[in-house]
C-alpha atoms as a PDB file:
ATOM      1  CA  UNK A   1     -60.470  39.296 -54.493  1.00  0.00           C
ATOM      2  CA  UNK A   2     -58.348  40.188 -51.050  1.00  0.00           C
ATOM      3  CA  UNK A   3     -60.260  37.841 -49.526  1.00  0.00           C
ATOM      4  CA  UNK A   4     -59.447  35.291 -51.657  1.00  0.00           C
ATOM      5  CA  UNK A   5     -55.759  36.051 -51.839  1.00  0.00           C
ATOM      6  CA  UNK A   6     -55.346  36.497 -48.089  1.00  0.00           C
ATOM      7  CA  UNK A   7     -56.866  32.983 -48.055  1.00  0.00           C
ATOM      8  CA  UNK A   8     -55.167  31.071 -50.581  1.00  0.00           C
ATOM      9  CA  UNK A   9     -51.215  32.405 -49.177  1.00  0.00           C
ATOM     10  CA  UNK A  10     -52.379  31.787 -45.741  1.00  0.00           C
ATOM     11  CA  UNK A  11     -52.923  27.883 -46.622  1.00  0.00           C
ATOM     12  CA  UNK A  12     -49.979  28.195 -48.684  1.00  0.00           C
ATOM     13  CA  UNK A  13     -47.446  29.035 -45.636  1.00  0.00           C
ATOM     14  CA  UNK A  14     -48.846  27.086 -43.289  1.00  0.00           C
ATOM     15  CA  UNK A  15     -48.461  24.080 -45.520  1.00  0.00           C
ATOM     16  CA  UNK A  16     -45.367  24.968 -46.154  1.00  0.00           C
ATOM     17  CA  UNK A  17     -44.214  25.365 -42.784  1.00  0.00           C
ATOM     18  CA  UNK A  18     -46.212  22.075 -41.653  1.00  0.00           C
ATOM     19  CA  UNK A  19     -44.158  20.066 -44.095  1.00  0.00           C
ATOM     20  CA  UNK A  20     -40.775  21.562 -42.347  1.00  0.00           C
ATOM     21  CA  UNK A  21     -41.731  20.585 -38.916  1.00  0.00           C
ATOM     22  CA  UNK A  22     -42.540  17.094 -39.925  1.00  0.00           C
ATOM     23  CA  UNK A  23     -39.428  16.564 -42.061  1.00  0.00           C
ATOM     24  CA  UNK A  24     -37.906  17.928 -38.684  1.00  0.00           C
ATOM     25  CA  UNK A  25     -39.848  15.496 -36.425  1.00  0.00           C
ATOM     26  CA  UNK A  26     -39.194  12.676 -38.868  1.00  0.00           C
ATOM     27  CA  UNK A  27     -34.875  13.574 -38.418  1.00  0.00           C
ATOM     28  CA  UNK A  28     -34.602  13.966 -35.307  1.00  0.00           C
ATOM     29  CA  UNK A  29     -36.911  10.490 -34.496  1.00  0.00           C
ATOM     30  CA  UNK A  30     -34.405   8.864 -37.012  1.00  0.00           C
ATOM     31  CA  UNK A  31     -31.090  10.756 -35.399  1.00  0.00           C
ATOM     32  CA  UNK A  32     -32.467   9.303 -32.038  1.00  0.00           C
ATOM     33  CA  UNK A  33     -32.958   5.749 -33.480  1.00  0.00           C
ATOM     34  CA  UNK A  34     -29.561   5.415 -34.588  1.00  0.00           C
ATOM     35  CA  UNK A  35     -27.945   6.917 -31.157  1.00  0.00           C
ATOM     36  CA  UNK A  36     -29.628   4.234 -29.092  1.00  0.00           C
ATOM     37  CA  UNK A  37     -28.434   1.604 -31.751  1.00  0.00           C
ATOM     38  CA  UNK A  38     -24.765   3.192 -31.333  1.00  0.00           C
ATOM     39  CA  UNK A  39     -25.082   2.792 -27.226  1.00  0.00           C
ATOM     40  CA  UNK A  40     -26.885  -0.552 -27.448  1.00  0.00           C
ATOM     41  CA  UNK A  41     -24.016  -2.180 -29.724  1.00  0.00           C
ATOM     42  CA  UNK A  42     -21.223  -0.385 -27.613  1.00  0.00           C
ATOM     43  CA  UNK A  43     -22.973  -1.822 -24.094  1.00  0.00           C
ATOM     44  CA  UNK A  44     -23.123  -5.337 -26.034  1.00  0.00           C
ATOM     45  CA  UNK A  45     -19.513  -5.054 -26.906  1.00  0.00           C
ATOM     46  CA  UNK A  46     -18.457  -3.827 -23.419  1.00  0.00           C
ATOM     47  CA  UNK A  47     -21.007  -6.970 -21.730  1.00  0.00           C
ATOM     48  CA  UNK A  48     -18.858  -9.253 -23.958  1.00  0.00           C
ATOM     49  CA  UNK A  49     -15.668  -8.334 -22.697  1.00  0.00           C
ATOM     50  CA  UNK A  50     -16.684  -9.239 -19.118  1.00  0.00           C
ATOM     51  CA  UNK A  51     -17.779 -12.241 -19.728  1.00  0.00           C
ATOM     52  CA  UNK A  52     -15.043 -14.321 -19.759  1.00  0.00           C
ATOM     53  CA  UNK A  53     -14.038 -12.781 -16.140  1.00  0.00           C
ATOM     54  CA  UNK A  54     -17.357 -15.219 -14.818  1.00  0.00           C
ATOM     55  CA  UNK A  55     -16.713 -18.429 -16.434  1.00  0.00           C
ATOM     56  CA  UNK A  56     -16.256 -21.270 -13.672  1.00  0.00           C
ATOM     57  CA  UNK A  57     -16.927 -18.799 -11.295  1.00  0.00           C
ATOM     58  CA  UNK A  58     -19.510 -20.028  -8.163  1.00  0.00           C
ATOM     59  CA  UNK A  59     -22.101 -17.928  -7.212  1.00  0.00           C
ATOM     60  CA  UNK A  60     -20.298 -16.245  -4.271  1.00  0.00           C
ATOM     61  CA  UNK A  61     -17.498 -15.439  -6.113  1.00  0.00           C
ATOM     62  CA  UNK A  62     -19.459 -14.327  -9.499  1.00  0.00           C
ATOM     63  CA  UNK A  63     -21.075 -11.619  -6.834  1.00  0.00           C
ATOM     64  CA  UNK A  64     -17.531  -9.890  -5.269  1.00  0.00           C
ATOM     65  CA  UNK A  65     -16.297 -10.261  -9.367  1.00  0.00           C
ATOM     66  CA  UNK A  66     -19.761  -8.276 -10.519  1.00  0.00           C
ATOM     67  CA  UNK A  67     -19.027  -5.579  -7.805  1.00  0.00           C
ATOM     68  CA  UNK A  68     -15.540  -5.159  -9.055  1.00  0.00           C
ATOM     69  CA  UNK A  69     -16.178  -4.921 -12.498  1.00  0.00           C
ATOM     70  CA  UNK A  70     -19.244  -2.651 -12.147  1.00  0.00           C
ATOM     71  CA  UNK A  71     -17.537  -0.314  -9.718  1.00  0.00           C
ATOM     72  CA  UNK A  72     -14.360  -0.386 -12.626  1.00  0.00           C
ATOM     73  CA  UNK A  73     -16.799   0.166 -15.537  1.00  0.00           C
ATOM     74  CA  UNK A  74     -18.366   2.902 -14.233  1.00  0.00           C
ATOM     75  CA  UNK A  75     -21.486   1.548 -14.791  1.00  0.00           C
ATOM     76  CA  UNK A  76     -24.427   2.367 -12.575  1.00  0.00           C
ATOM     77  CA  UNK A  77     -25.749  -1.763 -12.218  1.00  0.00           C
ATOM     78  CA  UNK A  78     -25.160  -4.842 -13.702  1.00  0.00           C
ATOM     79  CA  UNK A  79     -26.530  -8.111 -13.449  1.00  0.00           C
ATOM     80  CA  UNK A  80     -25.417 -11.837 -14.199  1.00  0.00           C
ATOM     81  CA  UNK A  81     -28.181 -14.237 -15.043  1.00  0.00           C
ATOM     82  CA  UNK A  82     -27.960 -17.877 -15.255  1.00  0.00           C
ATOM     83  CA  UNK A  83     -29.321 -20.279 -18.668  1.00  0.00           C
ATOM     84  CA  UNK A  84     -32.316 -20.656 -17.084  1.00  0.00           C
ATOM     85  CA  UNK A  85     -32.774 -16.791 -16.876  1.00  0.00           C
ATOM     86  CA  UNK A  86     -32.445 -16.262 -12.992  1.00  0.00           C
ATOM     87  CA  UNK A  87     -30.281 -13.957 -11.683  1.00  0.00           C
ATOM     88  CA  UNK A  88     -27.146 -15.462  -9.976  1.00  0.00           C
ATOM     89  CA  UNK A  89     -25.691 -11.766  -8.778  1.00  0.00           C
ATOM     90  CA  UNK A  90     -26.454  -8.451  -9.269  1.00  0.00           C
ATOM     91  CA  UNK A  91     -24.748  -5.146  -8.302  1.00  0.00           C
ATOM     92  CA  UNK A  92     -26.046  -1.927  -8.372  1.00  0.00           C
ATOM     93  CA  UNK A  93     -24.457   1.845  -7.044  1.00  0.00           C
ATOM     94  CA  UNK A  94     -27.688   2.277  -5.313  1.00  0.00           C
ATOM     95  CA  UNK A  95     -27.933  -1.307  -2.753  1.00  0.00           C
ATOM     96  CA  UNK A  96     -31.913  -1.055  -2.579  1.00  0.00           C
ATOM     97  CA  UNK A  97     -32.208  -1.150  -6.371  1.00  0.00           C
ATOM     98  CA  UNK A  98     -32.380  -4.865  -6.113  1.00  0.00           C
ATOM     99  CA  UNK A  99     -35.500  -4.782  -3.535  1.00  0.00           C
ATOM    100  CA  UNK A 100     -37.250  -2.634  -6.498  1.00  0.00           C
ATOM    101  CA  UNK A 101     -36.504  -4.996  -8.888  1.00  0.00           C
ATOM    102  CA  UNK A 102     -37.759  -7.487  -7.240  1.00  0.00           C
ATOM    103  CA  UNK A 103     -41.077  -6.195  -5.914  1.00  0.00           C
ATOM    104  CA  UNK A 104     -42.338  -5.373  -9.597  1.00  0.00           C
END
């Protein structure tokens, strides 16, 4: 009869504990999902703000403009690509980031 009992409350916790750990897993995944949401709309509302500044702009000038507004951002690169999905400047804090880029 110990045997049995010994048995049946150790299944017992470790179910228990089991189904806290994934309850934990499953909201801290969702907690996660909706920060990166938070920081994806917030970069998409900050890239929309800057895009007016490279309207008209020709190619030399869109790449002195990029520097300046990444350097005044704070971000750590940016990138302006044309319709056709090419990239017409790009600045970066680190100046070989583009050579990595490009070599992938």
């Amino acid at each position: 009869m110990f045997y049995f009992s010994v048995q049946f409350l150790h299944q017992n916790i470790d179910s228990w504990f089991n189904v806290e750990i994934d309850r934990a897993m499953e909201d801290s995944l969702e907690l996660s999902q909706v920060s990166l949401e938070q920081r994806m709309r917030w970069h998409l509302t900050q890239t929309e703000t800057v895009k007016p500044c490279f309207t008209g702009l020709a190619d030399s000038q869109a790449t002195v403009e990029l520097d300046f507004m990444r350097e005044s951002s704070g971000a750590l690169e940016m990138a302006l690509f044309s319709s056709q999905e090419h990239i017409i400047a790009f600045s970066s804090i680190n100046s070989t980031d583009i050579g990595a880029q490009t070599a992938r």
